[in-house]
N, C-alpha and C. Protein backbone atom coordinates (compact mmCIF):
# COMPACT_ATOMS: atom_id res chain seq x y z
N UNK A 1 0.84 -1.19 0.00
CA UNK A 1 0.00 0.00 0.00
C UNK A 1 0.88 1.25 0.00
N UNK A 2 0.67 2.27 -0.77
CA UNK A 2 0.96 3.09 -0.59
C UNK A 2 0.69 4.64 0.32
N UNK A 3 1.59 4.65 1.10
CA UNK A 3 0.69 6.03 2.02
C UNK A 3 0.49 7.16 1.15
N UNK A 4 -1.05 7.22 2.38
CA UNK A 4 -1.42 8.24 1.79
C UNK A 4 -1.64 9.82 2.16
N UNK A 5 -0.01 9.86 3.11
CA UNK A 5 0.33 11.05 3.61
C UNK A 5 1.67 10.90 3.71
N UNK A 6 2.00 12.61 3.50
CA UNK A 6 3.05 13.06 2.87
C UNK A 6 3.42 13.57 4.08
N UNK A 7 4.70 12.86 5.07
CA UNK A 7 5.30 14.24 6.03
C UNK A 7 6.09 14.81 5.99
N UNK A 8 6.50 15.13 4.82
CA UNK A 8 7.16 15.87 4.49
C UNK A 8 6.55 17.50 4.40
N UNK A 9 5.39 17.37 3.91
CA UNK A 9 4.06 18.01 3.56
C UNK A 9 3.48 18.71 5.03
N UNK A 10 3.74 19.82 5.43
CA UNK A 10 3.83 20.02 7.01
C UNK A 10 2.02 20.16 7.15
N UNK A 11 1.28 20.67 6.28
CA UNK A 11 -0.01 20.54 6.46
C UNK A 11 -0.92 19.48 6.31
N UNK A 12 -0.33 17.85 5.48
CA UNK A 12 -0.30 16.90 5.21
C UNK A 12 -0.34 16.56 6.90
N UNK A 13 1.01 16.45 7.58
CA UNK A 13 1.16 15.76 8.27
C UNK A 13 0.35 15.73 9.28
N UNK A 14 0.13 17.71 9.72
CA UNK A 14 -0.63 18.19 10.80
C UNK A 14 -2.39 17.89 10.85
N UNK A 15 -2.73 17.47 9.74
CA UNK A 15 -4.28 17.38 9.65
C UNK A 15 -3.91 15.61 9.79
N UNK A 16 -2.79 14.71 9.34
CA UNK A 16 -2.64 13.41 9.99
C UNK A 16 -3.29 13.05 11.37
N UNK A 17 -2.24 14.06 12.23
CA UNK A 17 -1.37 13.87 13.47
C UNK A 17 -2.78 13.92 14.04
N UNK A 18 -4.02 15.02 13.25
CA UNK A 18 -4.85 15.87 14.49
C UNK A 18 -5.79 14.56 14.27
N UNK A 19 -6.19 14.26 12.98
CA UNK A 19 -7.22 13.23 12.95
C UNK A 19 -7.17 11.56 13.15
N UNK A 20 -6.14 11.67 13.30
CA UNK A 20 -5.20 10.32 14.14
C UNK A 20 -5.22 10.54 15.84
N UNK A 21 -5.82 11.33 16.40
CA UNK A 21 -5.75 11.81 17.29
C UNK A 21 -4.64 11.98 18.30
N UNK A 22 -3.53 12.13 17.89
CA UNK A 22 -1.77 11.95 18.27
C UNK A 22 -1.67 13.27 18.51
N UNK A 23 -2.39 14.68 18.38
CA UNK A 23 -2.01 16.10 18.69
C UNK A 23 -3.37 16.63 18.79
N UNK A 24 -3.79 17.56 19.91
CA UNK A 24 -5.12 18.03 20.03
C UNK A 24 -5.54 19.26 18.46
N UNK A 25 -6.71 19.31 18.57
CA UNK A 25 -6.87 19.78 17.33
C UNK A 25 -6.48 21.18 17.37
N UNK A 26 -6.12 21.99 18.32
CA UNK A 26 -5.89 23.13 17.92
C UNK A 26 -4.44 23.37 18.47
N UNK A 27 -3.44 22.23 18.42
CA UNK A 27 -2.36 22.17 18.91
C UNK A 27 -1.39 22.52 17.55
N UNK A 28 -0.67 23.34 17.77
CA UNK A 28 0.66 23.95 16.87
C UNK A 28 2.33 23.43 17.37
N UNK A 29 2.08 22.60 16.79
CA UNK A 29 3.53 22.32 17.04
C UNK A 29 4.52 22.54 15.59
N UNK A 30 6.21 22.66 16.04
CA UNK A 30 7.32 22.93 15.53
C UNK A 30 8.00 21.77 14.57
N UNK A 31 8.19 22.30 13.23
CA UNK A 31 8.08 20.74 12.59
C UNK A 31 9.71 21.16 11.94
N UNK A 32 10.39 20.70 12.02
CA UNK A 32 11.98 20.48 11.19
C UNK A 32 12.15 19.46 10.43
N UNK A 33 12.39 19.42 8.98
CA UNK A 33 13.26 18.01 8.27
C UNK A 33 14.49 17.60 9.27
N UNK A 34 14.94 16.63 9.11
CA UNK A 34 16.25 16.42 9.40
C UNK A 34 16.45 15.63 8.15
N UNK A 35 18.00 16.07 7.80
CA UNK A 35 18.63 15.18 6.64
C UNK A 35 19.37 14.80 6.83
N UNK A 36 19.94 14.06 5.87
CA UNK A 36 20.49 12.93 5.79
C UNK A 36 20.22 11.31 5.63
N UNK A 37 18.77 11.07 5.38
CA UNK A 37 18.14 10.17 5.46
C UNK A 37 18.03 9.88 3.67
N UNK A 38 18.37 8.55 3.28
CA UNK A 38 18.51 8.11 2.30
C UNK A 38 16.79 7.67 2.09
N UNK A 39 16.29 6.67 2.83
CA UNK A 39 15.60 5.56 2.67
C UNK A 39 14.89 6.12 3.74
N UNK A 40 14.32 6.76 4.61
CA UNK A 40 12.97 7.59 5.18
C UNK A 40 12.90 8.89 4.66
N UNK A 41 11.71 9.53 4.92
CA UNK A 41 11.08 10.69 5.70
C UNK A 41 11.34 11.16 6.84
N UNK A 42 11.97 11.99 7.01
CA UNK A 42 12.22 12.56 8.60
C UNK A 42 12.28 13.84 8.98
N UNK A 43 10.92 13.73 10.33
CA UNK A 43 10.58 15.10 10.66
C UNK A 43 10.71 14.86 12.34
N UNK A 44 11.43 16.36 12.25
CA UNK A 44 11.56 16.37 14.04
C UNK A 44 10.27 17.38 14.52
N UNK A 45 9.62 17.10 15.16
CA UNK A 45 8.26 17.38 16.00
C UNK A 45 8.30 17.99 17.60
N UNK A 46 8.30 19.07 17.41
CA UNK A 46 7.97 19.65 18.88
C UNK A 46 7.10 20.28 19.28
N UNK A 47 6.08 19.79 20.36
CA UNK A 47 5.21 19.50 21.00
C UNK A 47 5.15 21.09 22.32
N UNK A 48 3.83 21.42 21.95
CA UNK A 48 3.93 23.01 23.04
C UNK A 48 3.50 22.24 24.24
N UNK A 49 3.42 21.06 24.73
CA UNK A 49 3.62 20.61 25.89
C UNK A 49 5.57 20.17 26.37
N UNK A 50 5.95 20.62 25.47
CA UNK A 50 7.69 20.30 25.82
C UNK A 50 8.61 18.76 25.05
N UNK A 51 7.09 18.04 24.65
CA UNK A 51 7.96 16.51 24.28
C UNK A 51 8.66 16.77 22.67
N UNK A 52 9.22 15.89 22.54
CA UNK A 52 10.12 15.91 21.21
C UNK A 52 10.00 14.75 20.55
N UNK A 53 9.86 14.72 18.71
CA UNK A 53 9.17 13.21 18.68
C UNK A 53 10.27 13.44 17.55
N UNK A 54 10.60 12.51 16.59
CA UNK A 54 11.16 12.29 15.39
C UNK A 54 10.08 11.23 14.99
N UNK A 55 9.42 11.54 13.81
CA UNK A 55 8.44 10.52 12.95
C UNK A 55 9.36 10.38 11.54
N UNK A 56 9.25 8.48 11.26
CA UNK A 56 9.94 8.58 9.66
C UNK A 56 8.75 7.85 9.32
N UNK A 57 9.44 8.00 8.08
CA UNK A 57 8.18 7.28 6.82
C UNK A 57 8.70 6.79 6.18
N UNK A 58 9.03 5.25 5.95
CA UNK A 58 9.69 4.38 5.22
C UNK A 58 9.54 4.93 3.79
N UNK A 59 10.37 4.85 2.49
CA UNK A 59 10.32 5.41 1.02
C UNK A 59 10.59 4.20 0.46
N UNK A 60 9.85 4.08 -0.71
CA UNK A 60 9.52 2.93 -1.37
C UNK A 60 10.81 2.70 -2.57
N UNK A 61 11.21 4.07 -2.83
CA UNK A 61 12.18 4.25 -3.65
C UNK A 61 13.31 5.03 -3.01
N UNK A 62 14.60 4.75 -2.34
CA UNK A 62 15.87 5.09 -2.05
C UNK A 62 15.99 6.39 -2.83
N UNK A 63 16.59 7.55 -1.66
CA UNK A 63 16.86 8.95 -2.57
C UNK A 63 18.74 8.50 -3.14
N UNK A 64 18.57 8.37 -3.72
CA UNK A 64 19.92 8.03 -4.37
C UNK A 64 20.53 7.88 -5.90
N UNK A 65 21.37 8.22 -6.66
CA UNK A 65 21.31 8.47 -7.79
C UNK A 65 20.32 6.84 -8.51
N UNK A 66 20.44 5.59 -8.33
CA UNK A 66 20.44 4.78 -9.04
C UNK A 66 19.22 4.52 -8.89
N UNK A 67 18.39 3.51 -9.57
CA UNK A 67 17.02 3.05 -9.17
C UNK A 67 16.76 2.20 -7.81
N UNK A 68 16.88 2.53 -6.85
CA UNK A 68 17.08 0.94 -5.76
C UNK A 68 15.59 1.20 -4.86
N UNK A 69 15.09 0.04 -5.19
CA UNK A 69 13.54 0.50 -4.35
C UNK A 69 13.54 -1.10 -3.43
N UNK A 70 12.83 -0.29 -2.27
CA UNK A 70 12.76 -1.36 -1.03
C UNK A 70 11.20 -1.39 -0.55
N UNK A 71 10.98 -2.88 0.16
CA UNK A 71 9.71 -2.49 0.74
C UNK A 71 9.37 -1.56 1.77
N UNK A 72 8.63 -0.70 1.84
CA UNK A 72 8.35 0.46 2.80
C UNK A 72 7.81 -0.31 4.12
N UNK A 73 7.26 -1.43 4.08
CA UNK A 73 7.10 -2.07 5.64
C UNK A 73 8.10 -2.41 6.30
N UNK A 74 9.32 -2.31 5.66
CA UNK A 74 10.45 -2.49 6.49
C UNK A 74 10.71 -1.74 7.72
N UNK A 75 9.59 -0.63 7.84
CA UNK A 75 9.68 0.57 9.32
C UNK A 75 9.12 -0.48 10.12
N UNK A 76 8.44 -1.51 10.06
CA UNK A 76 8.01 -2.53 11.00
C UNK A 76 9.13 -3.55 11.97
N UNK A 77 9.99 -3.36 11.00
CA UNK A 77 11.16 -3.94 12.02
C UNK A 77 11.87 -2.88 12.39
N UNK A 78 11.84 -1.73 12.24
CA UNK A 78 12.33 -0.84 13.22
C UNK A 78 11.59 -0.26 14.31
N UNK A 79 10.60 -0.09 13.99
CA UNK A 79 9.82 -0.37 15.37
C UNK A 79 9.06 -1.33 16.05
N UNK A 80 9.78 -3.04 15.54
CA UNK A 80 9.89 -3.33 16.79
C UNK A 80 11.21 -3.88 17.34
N UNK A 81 12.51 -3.73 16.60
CA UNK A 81 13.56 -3.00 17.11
C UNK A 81 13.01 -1.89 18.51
N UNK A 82 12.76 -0.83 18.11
CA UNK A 82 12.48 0.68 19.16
C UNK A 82 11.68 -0.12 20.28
N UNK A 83 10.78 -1.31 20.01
CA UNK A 83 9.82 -1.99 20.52
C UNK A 83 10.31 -2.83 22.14
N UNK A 84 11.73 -3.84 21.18
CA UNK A 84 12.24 -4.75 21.84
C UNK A 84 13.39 -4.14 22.77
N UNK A 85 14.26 -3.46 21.58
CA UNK A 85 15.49 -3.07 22.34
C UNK A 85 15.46 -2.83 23.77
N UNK A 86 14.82 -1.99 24.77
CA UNK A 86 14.84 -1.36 25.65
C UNK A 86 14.90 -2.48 26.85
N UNK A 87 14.53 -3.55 26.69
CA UNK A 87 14.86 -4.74 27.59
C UNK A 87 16.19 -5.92 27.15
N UNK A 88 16.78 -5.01 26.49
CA UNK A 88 18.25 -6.05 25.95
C UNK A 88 19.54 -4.97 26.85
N UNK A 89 19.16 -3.66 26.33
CA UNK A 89 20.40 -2.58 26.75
C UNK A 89 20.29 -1.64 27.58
N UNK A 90 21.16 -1.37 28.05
CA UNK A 90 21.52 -0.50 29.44
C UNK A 90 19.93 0.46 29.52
N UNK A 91 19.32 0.52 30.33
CA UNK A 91 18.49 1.92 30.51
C UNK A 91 18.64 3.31 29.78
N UNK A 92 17.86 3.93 29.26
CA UNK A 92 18.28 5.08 28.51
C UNK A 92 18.82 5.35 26.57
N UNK A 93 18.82 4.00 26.45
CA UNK A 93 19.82 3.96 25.54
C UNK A 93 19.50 3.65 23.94
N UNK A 94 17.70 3.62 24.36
CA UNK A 94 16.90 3.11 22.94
C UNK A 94 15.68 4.53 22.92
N UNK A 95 15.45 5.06 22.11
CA UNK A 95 14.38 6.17 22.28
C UNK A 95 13.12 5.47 22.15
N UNK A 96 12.22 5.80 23.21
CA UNK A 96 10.78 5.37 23.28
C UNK A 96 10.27 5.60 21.78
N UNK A 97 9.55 4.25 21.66
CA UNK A 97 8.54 4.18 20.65
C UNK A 97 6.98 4.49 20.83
N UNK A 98 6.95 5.88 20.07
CA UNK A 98 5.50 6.38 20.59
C UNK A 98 4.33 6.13 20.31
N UNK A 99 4.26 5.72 18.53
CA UNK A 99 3.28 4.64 17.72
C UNK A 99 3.81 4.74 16.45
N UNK A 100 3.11 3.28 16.04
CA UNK A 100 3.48 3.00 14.93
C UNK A 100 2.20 3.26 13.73
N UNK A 101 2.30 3.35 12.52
CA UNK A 101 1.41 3.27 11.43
C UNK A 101 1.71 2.61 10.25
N UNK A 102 1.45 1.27 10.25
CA UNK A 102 2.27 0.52 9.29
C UNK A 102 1.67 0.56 8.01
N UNK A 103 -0.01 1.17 7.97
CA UNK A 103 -0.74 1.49 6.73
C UNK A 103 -0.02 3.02 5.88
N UNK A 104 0.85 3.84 6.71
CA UNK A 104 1.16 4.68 6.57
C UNK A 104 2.51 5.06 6.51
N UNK A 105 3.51 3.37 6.54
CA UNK A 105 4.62 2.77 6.52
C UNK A 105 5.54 3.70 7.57
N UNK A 106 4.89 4.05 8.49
CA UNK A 106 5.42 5.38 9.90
C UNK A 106 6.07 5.03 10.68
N UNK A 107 6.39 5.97 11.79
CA UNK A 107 6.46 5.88 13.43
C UNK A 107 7.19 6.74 13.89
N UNK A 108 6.42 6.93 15.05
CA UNK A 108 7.40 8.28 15.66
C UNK A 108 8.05 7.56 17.04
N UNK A 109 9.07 8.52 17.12
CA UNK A 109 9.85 7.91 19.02
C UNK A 109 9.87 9.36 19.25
N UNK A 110 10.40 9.38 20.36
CA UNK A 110 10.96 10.28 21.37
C UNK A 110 12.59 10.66 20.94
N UNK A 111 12.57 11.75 20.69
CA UNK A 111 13.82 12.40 20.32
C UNK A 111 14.67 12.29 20.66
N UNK A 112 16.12 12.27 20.31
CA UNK A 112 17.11 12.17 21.31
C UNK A 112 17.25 13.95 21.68
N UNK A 113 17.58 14.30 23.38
CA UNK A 113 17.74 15.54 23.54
C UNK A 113 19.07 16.33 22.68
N UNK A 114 18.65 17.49 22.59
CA UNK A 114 19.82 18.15 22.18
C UNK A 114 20.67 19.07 23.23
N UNK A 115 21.67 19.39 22.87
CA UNK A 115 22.35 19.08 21.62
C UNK A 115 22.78 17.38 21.57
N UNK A 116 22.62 17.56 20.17
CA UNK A 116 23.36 15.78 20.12
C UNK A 116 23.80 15.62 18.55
N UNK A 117 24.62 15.09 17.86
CA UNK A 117 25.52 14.78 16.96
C UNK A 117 25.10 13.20 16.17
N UNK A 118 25.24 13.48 14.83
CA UNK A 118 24.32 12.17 14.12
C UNK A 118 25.29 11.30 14.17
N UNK A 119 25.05 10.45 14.25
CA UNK A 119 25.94 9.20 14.89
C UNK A 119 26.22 8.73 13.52
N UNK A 120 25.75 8.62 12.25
CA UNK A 120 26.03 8.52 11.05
C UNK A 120 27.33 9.12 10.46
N UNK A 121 27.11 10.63 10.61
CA UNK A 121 27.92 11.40 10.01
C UNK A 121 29.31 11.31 10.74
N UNK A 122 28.91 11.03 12.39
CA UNK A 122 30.85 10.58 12.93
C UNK A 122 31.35 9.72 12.21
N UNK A 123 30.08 8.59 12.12
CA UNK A 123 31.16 7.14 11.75
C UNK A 123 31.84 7.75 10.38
N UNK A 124 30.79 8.30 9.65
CA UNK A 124 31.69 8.40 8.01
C UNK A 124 32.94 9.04 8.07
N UNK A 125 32.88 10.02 9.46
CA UNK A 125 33.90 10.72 9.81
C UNK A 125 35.59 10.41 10.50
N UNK A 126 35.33 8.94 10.35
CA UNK A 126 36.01 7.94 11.41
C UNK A 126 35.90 8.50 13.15
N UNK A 127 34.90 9.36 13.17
CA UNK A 127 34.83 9.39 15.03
C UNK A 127 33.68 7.89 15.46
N UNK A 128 34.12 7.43 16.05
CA UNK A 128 32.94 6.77 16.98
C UNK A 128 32.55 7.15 18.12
């Protein structure tokens, strides 16, 4: 299936979020891309009650020069990765999984606080 919301699309997402009932309806929250994401959607979400969410959206087609397309339910094993993890490793160390939407190939967690540094861009960087 293909979703049929765009969050990239900040008015897309916000008439989602409200009728999904995940944000009250007259709630305004702070929406940022984050990049660097090949193979999701990713929006950082802040909440005028203080919480911080990152929602991705699995992409059916890889942003990348070549044709490489994947199944978009693959966000299903990452959240339940986000799901499981938290009873394997130290306390603290997996970001809460807040819900999932697998019709909508989704899911949001709990942000990591900032400041904080993409753990991607060290490794390419040789920092670990």
């Amino acid at each position: 299936m293909n979703p049929t919301v765009d969050i990239e699309d900040s008015q897309q997402l916000l008439s989602y979020l409200r009728v999904s009932k995940r944000i009250g309806p007259n709630e305004r929250p702070r929406l940022r891309p984050l990049g660097g994401g090949v193979s999701n959607k990713t929006i950082w979400l802040g909440r005028e009650n203080g919480e911080q969410w990152v929602l991705k959206q699995a992409l059916p087609k890889l942003r990348v020069k070549a044709d490489w397309y994947s199944d978009p339910s693959r966000i299903r094993i990452e959240a339940n990765a986000l799901r499981y993890l938290p009873a394997l490793t130290p306390r603290n160390n997996v970001p809460a999984l807040l819900f999932e939407d697998p019709e909508q190939s989704l899911l949001a967690m709990e942000a990591v606080p900032e400041p904080n540094k993409n753990w991607k861009e060290e490794l390419l960087q040789g920092r670990d």
